[in-house]
Structure formats: C-alpha cells, structure tokens
N, C-alpha and C. Protein backbone atom coordinates (compact mmCIF):
# COMPACT_ATOMS: atom_id res chain seq x y z
N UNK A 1 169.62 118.79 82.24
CA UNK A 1 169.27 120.05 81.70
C UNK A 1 169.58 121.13 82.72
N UNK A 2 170.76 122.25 82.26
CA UNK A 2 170.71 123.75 82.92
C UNK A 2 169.78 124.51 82.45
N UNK A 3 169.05 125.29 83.91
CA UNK A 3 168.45 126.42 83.50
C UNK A 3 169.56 127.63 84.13
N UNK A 4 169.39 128.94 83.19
CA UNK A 4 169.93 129.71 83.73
C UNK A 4 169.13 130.31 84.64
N UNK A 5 169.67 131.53 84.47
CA UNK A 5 169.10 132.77 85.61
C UNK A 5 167.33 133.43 85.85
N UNK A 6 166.68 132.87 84.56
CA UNK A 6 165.37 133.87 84.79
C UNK A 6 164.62 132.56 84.12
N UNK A 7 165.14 131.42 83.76
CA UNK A 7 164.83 129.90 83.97
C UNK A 7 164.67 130.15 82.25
N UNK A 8 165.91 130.15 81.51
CA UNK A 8 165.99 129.48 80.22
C UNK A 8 166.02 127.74 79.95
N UNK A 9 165.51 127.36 79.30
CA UNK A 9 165.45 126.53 78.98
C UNK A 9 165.47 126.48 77.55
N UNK A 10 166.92 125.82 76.79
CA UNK A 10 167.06 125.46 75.45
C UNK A 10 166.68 127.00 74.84
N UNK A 11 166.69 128.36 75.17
CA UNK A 11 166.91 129.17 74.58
C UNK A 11 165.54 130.27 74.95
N UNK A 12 164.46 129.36 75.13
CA UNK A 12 163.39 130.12 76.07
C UNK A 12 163.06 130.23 77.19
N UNK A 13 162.32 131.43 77.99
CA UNK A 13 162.16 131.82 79.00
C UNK A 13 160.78 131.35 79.66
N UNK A 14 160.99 130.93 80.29
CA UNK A 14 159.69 130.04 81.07
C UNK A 14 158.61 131.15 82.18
N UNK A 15 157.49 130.98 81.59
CA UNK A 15 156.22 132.34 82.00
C UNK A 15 156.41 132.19 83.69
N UNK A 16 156.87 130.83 84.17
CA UNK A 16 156.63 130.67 85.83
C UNK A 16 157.90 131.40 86.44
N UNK A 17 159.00 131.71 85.66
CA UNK A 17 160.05 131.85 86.19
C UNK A 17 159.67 133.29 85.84
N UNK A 18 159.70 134.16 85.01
CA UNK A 18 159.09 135.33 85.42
C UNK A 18 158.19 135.95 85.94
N UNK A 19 157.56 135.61 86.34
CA UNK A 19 156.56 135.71 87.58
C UNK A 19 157.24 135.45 88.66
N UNK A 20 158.08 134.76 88.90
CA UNK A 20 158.57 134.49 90.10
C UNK A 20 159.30 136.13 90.16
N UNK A 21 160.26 135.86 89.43
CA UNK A 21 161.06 137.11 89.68
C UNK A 21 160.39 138.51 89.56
N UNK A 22 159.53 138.90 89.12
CA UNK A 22 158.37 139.51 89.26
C UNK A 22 158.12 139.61 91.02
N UNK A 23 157.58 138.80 91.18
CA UNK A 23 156.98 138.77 92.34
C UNK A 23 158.00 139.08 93.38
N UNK A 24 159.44 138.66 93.47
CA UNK A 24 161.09 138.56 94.12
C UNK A 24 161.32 140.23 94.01
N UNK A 25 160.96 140.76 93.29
CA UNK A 25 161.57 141.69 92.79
C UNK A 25 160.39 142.74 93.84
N UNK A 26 159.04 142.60 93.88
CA UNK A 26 158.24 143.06 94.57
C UNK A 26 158.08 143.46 95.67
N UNK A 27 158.49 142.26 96.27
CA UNK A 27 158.66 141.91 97.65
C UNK A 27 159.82 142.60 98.19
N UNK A 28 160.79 142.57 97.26
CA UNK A 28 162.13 143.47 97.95
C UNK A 28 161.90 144.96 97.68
N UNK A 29 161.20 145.57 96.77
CA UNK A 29 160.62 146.81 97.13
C UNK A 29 159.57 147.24 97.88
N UNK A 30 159.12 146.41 97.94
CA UNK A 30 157.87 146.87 99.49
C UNK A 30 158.53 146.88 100.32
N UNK A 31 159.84 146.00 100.48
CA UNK A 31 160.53 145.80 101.80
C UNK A 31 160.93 147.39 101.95
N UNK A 32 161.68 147.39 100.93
CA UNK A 32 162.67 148.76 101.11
C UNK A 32 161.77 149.97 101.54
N UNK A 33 160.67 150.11 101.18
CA UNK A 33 159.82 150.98 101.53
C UNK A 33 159.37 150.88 103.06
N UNK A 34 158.87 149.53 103.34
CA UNK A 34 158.91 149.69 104.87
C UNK A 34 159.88 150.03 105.93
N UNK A 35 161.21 149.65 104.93
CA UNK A 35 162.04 149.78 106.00
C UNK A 35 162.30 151.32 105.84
N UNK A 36 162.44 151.86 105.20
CA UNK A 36 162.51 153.64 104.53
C UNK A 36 161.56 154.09 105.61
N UNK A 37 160.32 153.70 105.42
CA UNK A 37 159.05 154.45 106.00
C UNK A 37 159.26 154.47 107.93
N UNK A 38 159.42 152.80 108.41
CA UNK A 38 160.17 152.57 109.92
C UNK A 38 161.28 153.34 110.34
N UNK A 39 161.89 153.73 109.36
CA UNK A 39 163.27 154.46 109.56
C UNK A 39 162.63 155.85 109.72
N UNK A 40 161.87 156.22 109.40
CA UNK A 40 161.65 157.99 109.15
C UNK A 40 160.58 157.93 110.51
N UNK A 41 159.58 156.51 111.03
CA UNK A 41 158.92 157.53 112.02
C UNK A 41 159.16 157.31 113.43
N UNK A 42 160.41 156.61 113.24
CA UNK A 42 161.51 156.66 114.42
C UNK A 42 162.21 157.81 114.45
N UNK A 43 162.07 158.52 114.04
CA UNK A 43 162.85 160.68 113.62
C UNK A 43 162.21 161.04 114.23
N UNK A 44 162.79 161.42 115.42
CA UNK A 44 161.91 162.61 116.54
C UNK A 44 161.65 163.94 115.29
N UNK A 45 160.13 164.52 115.84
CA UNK A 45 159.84 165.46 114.95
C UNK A 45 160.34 166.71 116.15
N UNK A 46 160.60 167.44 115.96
CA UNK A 46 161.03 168.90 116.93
C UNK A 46 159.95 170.31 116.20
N UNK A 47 159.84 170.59 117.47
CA UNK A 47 159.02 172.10 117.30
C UNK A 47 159.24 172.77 117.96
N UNK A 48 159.47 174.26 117.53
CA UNK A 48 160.43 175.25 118.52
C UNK A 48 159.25 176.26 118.91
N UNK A 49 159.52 176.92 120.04
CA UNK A 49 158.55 177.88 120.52
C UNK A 49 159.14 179.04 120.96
N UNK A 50 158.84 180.06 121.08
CA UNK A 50 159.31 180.93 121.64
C UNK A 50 160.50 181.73 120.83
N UNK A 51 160.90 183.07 121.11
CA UNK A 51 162.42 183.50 121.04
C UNK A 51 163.64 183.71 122.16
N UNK A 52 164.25 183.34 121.93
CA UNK A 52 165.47 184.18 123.01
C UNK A 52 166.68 184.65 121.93
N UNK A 53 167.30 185.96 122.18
CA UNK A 53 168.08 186.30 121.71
C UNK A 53 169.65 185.54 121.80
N UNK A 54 170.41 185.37 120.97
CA UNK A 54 172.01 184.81 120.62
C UNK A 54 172.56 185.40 121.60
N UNK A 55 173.58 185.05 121.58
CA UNK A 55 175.01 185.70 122.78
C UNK A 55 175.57 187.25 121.89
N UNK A 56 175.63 186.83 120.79
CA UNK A 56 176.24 187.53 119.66
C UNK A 56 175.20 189.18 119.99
N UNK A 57 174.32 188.79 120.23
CA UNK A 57 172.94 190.00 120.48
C UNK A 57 172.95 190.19 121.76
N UNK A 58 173.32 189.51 122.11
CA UNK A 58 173.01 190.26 123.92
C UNK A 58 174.52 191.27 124.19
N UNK A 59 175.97 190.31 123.25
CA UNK A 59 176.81 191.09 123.95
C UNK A 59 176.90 192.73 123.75
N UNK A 60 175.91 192.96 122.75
CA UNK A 60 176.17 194.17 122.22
C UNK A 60 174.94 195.15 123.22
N UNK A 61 174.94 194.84 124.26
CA UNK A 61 173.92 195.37 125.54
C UNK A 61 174.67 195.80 126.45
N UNK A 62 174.95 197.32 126.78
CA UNK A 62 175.97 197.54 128.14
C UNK A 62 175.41 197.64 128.97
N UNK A 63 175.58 197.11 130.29
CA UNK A 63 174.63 196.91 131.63
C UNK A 63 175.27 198.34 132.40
N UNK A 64 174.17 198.99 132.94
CA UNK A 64 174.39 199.85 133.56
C UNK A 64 174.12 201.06 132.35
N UNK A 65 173.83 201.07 131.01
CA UNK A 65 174.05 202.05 129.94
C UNK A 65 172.88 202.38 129.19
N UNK A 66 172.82 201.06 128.61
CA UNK A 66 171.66 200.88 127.75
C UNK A 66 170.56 201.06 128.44
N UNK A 67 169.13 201.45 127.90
CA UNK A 67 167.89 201.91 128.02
C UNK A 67 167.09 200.16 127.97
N UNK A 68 165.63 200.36 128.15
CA UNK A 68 164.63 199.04 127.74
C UNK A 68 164.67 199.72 126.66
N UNK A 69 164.44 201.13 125.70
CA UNK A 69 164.25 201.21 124.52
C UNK A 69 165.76 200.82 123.72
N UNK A 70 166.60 201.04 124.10
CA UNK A 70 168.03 200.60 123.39
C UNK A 70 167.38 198.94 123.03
N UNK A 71 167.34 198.09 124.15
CA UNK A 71 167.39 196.89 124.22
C UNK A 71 166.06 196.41 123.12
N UNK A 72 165.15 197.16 123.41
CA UNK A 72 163.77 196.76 122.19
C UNK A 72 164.34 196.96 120.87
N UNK A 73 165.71 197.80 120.17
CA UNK A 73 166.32 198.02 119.14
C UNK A 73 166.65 196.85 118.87
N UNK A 74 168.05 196.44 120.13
CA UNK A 74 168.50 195.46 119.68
C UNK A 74 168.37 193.91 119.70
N UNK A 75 167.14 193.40 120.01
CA UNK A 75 167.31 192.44 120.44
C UNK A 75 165.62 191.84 120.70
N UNK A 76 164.91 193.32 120.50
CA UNK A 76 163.26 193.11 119.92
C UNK A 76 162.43 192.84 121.85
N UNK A 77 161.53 192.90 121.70
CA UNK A 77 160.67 192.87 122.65
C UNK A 77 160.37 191.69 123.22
N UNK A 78 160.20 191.55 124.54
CA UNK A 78 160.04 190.22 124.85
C UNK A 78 158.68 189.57 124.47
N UNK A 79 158.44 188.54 124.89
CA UNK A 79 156.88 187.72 125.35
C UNK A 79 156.37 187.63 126.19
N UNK A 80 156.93 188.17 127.45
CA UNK A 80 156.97 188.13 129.33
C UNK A 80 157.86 189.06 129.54
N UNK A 81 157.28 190.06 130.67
CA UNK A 81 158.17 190.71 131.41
C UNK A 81 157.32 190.36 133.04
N UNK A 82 158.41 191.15 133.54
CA UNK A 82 158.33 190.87 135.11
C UNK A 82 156.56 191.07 135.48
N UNK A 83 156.53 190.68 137.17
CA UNK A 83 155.14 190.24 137.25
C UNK A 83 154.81 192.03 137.86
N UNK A 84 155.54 192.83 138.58
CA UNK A 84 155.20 193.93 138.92
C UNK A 84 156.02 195.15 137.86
N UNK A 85 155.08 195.99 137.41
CA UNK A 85 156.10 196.64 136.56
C UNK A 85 156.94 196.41 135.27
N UNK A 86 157.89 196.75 135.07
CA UNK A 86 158.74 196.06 134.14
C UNK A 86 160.02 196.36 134.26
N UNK A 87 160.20 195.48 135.41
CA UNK A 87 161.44 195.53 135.98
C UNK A 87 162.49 194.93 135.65
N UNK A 88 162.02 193.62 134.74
CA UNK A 88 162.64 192.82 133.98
C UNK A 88 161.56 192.07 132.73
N UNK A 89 162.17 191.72 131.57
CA UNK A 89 161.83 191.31 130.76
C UNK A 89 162.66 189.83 130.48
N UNK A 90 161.78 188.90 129.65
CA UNK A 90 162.02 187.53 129.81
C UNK A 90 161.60 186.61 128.20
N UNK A 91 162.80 186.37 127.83
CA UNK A 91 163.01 185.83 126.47
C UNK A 91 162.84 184.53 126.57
N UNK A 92 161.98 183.95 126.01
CA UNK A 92 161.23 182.44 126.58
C UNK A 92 161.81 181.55 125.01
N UNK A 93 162.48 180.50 124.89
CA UNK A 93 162.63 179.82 124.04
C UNK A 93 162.78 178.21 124.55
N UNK A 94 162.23 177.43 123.64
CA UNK A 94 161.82 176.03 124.23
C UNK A 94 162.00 175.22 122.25
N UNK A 95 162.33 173.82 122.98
CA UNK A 95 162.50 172.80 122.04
C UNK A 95 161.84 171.85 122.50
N UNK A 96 160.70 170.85 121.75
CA UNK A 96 159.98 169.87 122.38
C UNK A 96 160.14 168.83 120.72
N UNK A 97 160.16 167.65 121.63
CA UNK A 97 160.51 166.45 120.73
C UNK A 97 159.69 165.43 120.44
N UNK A 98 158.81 165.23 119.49
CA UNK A 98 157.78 163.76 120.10
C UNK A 98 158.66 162.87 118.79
N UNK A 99 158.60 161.19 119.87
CA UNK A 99 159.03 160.48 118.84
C UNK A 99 157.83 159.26 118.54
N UNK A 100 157.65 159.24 118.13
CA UNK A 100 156.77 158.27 117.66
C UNK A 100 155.16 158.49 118.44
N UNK A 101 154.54 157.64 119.18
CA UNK A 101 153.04 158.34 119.84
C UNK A 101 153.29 158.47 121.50
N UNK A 102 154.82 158.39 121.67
CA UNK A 102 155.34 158.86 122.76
C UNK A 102 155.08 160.39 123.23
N UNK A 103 154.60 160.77 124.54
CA UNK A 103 154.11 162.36 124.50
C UNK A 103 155.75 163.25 123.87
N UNK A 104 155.08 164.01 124.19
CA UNK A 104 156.35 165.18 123.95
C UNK A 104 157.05 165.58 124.95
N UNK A 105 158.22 166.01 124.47
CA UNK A 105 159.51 165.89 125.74
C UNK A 105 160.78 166.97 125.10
N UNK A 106 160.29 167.93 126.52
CA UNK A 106 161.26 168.92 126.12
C UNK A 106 162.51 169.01 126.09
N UNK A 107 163.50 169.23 125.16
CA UNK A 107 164.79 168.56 124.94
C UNK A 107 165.76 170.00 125.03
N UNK A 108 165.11 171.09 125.21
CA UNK A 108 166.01 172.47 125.17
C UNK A 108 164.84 173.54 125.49
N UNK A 109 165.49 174.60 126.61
CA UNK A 109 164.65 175.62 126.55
C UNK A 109 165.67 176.18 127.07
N UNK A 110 165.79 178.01 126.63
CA UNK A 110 166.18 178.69 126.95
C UNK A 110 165.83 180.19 127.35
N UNK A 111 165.80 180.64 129.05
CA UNK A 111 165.35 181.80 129.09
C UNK A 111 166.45 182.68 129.04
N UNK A 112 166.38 183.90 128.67
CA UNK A 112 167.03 185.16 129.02
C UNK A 112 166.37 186.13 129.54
N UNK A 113 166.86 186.43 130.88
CA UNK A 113 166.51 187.74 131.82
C UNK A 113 167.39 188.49 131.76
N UNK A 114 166.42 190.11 131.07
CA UNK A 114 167.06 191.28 131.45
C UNK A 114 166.46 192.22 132.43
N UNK A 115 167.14 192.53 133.74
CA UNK A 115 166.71 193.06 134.52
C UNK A 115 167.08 194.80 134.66
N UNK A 116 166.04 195.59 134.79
CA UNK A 116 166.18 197.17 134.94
C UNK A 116 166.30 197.57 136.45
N UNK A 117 167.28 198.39 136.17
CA UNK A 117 166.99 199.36 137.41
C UNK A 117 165.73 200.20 137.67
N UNK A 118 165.14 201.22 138.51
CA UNK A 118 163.84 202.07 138.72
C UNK A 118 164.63 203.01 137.74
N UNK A 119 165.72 203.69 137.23
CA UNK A 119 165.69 204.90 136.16
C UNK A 119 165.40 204.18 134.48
N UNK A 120 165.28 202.85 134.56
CA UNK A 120 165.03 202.12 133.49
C UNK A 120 166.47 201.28 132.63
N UNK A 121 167.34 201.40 133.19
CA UNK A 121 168.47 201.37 132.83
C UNK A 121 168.80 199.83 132.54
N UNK A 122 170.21 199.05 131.62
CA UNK A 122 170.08 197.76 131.74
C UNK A 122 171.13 197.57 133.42
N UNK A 123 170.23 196.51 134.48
CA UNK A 123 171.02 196.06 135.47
C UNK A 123 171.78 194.93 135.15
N UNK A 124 171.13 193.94 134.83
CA UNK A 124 171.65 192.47 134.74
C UNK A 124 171.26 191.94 133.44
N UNK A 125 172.10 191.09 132.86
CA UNK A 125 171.68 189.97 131.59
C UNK A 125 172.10 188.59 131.92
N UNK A 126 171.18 187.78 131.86
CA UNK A 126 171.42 186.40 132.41
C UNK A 126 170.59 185.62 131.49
N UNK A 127 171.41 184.28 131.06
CA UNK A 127 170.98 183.16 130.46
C UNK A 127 170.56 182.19 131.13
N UNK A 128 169.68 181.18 131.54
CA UNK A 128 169.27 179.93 132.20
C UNK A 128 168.81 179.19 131.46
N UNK A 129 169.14 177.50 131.41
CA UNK A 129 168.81 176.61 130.18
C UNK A 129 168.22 175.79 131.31
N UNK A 130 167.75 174.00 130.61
CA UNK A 130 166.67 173.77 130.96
C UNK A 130 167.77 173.02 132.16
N UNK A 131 169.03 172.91 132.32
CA UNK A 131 170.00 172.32 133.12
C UNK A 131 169.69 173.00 134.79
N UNK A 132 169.34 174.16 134.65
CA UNK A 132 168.86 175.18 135.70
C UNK A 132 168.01 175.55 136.36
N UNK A 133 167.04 174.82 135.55
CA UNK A 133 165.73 174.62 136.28
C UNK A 133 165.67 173.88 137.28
N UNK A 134 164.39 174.25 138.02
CA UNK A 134 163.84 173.66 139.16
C UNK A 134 162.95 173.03 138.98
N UNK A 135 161.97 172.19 139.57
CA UNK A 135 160.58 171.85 139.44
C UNK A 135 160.02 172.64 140.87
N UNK A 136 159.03 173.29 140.67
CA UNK A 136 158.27 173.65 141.32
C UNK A 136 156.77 173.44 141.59
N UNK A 137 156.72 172.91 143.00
CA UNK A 137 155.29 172.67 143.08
C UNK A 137 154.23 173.38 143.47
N UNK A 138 153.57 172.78 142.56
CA UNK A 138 152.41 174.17 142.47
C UNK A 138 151.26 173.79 143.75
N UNK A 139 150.74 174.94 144.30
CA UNK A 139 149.67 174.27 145.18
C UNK A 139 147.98 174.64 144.44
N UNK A 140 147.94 173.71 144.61
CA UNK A 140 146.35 173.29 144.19
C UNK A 140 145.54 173.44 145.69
N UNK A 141 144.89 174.39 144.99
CA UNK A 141 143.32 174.48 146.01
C UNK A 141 142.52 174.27 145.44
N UNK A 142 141.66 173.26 146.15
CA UNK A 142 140.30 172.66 145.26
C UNK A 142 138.97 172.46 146.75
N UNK A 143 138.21 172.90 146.31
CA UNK A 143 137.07 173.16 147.64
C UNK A 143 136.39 171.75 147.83
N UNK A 144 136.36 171.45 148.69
CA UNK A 144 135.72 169.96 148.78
C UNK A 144 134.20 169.90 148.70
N UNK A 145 133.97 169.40 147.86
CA UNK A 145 132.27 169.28 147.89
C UNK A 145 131.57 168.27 148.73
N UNK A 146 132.34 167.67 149.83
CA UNK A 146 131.60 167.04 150.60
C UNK A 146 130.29 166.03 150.42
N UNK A 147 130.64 165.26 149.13
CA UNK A 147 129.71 164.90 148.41
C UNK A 147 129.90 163.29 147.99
N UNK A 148 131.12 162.81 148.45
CA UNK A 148 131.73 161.87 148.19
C UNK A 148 130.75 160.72 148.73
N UNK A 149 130.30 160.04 147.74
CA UNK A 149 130.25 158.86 148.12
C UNK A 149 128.14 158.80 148.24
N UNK A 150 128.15 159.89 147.90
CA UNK A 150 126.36 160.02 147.56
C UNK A 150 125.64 160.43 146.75
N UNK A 151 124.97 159.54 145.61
CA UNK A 151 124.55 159.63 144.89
C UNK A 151 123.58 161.15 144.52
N UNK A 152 123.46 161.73 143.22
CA UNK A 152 121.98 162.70 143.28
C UNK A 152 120.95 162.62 143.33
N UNK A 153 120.23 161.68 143.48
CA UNK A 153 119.10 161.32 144.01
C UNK A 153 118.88 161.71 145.68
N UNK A 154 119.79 160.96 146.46
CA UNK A 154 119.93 160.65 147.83
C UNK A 154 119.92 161.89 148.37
N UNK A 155 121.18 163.29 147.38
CA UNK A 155 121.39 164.44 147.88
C UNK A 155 119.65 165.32 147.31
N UNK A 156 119.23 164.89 146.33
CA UNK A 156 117.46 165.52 145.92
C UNK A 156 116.94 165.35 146.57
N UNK A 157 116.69 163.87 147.07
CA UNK A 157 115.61 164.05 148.29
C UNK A 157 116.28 163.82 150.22
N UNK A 158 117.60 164.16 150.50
CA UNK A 158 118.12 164.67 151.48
C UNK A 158 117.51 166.19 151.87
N UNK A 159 117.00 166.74 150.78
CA UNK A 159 116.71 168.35 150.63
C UNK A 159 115.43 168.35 151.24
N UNK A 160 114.66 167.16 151.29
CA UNK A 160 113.14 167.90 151.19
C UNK A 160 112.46 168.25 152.32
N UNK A 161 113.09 167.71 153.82
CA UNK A 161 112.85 168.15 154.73
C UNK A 161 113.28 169.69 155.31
N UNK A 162 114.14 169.88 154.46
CA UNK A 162 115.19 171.27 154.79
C UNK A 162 114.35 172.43 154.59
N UNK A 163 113.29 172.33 153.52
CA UNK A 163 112.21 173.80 153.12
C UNK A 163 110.81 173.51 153.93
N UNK A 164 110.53 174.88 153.91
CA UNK A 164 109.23 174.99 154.74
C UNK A 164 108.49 176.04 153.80
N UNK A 165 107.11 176.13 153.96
CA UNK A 165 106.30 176.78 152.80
C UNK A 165 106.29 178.19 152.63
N UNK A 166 106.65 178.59 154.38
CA UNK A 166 106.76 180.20 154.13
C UNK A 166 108.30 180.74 153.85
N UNK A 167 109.00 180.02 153.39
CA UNK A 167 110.49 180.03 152.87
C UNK A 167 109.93 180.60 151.51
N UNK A 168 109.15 180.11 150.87
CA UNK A 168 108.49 180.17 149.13
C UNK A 168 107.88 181.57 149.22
N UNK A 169 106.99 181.81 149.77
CA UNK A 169 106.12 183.43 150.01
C UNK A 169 106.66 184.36 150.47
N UNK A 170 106.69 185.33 149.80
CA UNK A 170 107.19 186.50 150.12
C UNK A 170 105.81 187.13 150.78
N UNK A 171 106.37 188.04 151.73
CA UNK A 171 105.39 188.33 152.79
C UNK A 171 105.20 190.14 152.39
C-alpha cells in the first residue's frame, strides 16, 4: 500500500497525518518568526544628538565678512559657545549605537567651530570628527575622609573623650 503526500490511503485522508502536517507546518512558522525576530535585535538601534551644520551651509559663510548675526541666519545658533565670551561658537553633533544589551558606542560625532574676531566678525570655520579627537584626562579631586577602615560606632564613641561640659554652656 502507497500513501501519498498528506497520508491518503485508498482515497482518504488519515486524521494523524494531518495533524502531523499541522503541527510541521507550525513549527516552521515559529521558526521563521524567531529567526525574523533574532535577525532584527541584532540591528544596532542609532540615536542622533545634537546639530552641526552641512558643508553645503557653512560654505556659504565668508571668513573675515560675515557677522555672528549673518551666521545665526544661516546656519542657526549653536548649543555651546566658547567658555569666555563668545568668541567662538560650537555645533555639537553625535551618533551613538547600542546593539543588543551591549552599552552604547559612539559611532560618529561631529563638531563645528566658528571662531570670531573682538569686532565680531567670522575668523575661522573648522570641522573635527570623532577621528580627531583626543581623550582627555580629567582630574578628579576627591577629599579623603580619613575614615578608611573604621567602623561608625568606633568613630561615635572615638568622640567621647574629645568634649568637655563647658564646651555645651554658653557663658
């Protein structure tokens, strides 16, 4: 005896053999879904911050000509300008990537500095990407509490010889 494909037998279809394929058929769509779903949260998600202006926008800036108000026309106001004054202004743009529960990892940032002369004028226009950076270390000052290694109790009653009664009364 041949059975065919979905398990005929003599002209009928047998309840176990559809269920099977039922079930065959199941299994390869859950698959596809996991594998759909594995596939998508392996996709770095990206989130952008900041602005910096195009090339296309900056070229239209003549150094030595243009004003900071020309430049607020064309090309809009920064997010940062210089630390004294506003001697320069600073177009902060950044790309950060997380892929999966891996932290985040910055994959593009771009500053643009425009620097003024004292009559306000444009001096300089400069691009720096994240290729240009430095790391800089920061110094940390932190006051030592001299405390290491002794419990609060020990330091509560370390204290109690230290006061005397006419310390308490005001005279």
């Amino acid at each position: 005896m041949r059975m065919g494909a979905l398990g005929k037998q003599g002209g009928r279809v047998s309840v176990s053999a559809i269920v099977k394929h039922a079930m065959v058929s199941a299994v390869c769509r859950w698959g596809a879904v996991v594998l759909v779903t594995s596939a998508m949260a392996c996709t770095p998600r990206a989130r952008d911050f900041g602005y910096a202006p195009d090339d296309a926008a900056l070229s239209e800036i003549v150094v030595g000509s243009d004003t900071s108000s020309r430049v607020e026309e064309l090309v809009g106001r920064p997010g940062t300008a210089g630390v004294v004054g506003e001697s320069a202004w600073y177009y902060i743009a950044s790309r950060q990537e997380t892929v999966l529960w891996r932290a985040p990892e910055i994959t593009d940032r771009q500053v643009v500095a425009i620097s003024f002369d004292d009559a306000g004028t444009v001096r300089n226009v400069e691009r720096f990407t994240l290729e240009d950076g430095r790391v800089v270390a920061l110094s940390r000052r932190v006051t030592d509490d001299n405390t290491t290694g002794i419990s609060f109790l020990r330091q509560l009653l370390g204290n109690l010889g230290n006061f005397t009664a006419d310390q308490f009364v005001e005279p």
